[in-house]
Protein backbone atom coordinates (compact mmCIF):
# COMPACT_ATOMS: atom_id res chain seq x y z
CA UNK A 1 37.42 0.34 31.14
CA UNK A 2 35.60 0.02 27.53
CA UNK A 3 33.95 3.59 26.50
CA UNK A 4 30.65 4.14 25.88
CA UNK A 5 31.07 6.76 23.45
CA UNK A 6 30.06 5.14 20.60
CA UNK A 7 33.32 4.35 18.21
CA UNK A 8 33.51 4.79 14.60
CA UNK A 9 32.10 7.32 12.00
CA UNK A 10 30.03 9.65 14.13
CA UNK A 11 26.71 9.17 14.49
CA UNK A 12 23.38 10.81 16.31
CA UNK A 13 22.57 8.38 18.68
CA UNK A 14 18.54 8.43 20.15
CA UNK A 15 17.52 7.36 23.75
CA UNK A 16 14.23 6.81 25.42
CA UNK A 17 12.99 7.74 29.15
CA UNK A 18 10.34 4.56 29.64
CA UNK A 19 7.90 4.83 32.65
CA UNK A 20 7.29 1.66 33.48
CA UNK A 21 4.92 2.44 36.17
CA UNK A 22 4.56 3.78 39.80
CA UNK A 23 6.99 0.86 41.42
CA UNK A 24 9.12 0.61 38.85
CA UNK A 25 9.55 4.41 38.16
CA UNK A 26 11.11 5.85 35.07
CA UNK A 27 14.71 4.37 33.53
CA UNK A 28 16.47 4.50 29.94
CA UNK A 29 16.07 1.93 28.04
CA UNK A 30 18.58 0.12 27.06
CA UNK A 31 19.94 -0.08 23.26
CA UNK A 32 22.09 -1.66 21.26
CA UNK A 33 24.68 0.44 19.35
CA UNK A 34 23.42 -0.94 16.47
CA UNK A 35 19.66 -0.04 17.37
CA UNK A 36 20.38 3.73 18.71
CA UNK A 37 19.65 5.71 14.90
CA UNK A 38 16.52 7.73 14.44
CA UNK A 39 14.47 5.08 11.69
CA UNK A 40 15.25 2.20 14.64
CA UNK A 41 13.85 4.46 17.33
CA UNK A 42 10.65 5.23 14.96
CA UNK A 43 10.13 1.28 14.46
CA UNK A 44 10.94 0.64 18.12
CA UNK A 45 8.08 3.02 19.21
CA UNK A 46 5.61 2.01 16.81
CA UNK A 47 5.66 -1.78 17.78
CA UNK A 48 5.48 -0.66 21.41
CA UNK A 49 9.10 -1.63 22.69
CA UNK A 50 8.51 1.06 25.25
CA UNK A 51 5.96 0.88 28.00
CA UNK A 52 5.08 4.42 27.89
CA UNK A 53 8.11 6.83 26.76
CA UNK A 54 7.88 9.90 28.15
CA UNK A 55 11.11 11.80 26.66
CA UNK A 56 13.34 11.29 23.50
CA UNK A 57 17.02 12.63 23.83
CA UNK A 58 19.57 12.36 20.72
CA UNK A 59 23.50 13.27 20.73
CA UNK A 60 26.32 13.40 18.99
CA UNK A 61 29.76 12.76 20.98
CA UNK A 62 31.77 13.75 17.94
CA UNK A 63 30.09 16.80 17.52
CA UNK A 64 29.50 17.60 21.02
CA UNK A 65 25.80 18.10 20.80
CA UNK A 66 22.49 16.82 22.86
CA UNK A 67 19.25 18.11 22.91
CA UNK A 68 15.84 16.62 23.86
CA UNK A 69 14.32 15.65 20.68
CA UNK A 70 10.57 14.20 22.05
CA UNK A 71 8.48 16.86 20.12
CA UNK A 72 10.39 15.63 16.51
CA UNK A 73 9.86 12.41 17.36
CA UNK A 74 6.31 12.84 18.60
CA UNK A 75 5.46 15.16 15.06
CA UNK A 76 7.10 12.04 13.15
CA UNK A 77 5.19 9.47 15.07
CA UNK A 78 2.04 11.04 14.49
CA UNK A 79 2.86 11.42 10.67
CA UNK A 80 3.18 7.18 10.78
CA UNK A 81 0.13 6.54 12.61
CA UNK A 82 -1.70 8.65 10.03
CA UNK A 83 -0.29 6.48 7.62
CA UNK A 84 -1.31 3.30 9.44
CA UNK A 85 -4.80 4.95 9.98
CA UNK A 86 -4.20 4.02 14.11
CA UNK A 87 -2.71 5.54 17.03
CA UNK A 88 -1.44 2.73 19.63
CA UNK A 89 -3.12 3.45 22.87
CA UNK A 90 0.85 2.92 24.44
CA UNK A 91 1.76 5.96 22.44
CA UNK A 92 -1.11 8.05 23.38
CA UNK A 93 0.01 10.06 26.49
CA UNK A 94 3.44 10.59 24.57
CA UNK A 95 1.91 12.35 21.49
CA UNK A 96 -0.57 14.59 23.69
CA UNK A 97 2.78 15.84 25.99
CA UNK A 98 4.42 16.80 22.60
CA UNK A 99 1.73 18.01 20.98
CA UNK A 100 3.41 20.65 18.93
CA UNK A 101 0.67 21.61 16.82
CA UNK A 102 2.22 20.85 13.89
CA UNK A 103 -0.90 19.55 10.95
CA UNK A 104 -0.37 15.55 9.98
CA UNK A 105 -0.92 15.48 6.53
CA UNK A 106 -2.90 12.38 5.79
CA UNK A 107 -2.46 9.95 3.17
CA UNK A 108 -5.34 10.68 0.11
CA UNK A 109 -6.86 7.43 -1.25
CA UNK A 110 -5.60 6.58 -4.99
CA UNK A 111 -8.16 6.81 -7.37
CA UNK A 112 -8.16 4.82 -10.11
């Protein structure tokens, strides 16, 4: 039977608990090896891949470590959207469960 501990140089590897509604419940979604890094999650989010994620979770097999990692990811996300200058309504409930409190430093406008 194949492993699914990634193989290779080691590498964090980032998951995401979806609800996809009342019937349907709450699942991981499913990633590629190749899509599993922390930039690919960001993107992922940020063009709505996920219904409505609820919880981000990272490890690292090789160096025996997993923690949840949803507030980061949250205090990232919001960081982006300020950038953007737009929150995506799909992202909404995620960023007000891991509100850490943390200030977003918006972007200044260039003067020229």
């Amino acid at each position: 039977m194949p492993s699914i501990v990634p193989s290779g140089p080691s590498q964090d590897v980032f998951l995401v608990l979806d609800h996809f509604g009342e019937r349907l419940g709450r699942a991981w979604r499913e990633t590629g090896e190749n899509d599993a890094d922390y930039e690919t999650l960001i993107r992922h989010l940020l063009e709505g891949q996920c219904n409505n994620p609820v919880r981000v979770v990272a490890f690292n097999s090789d160096e025996g470590w997993s923690r949840d990692v949803s507030d980061d990811v949250a205090d990232e996300l919001r960081e982006r959207c300020a950038q953007r200058g737009e929150v995506p309504a799909f992202l909404l409930d995620f960023l007000e469960a891991h509100d850490t409190g943390r200030p977003v430093q918006l972007p200044l406008p260039m003067a020229i």
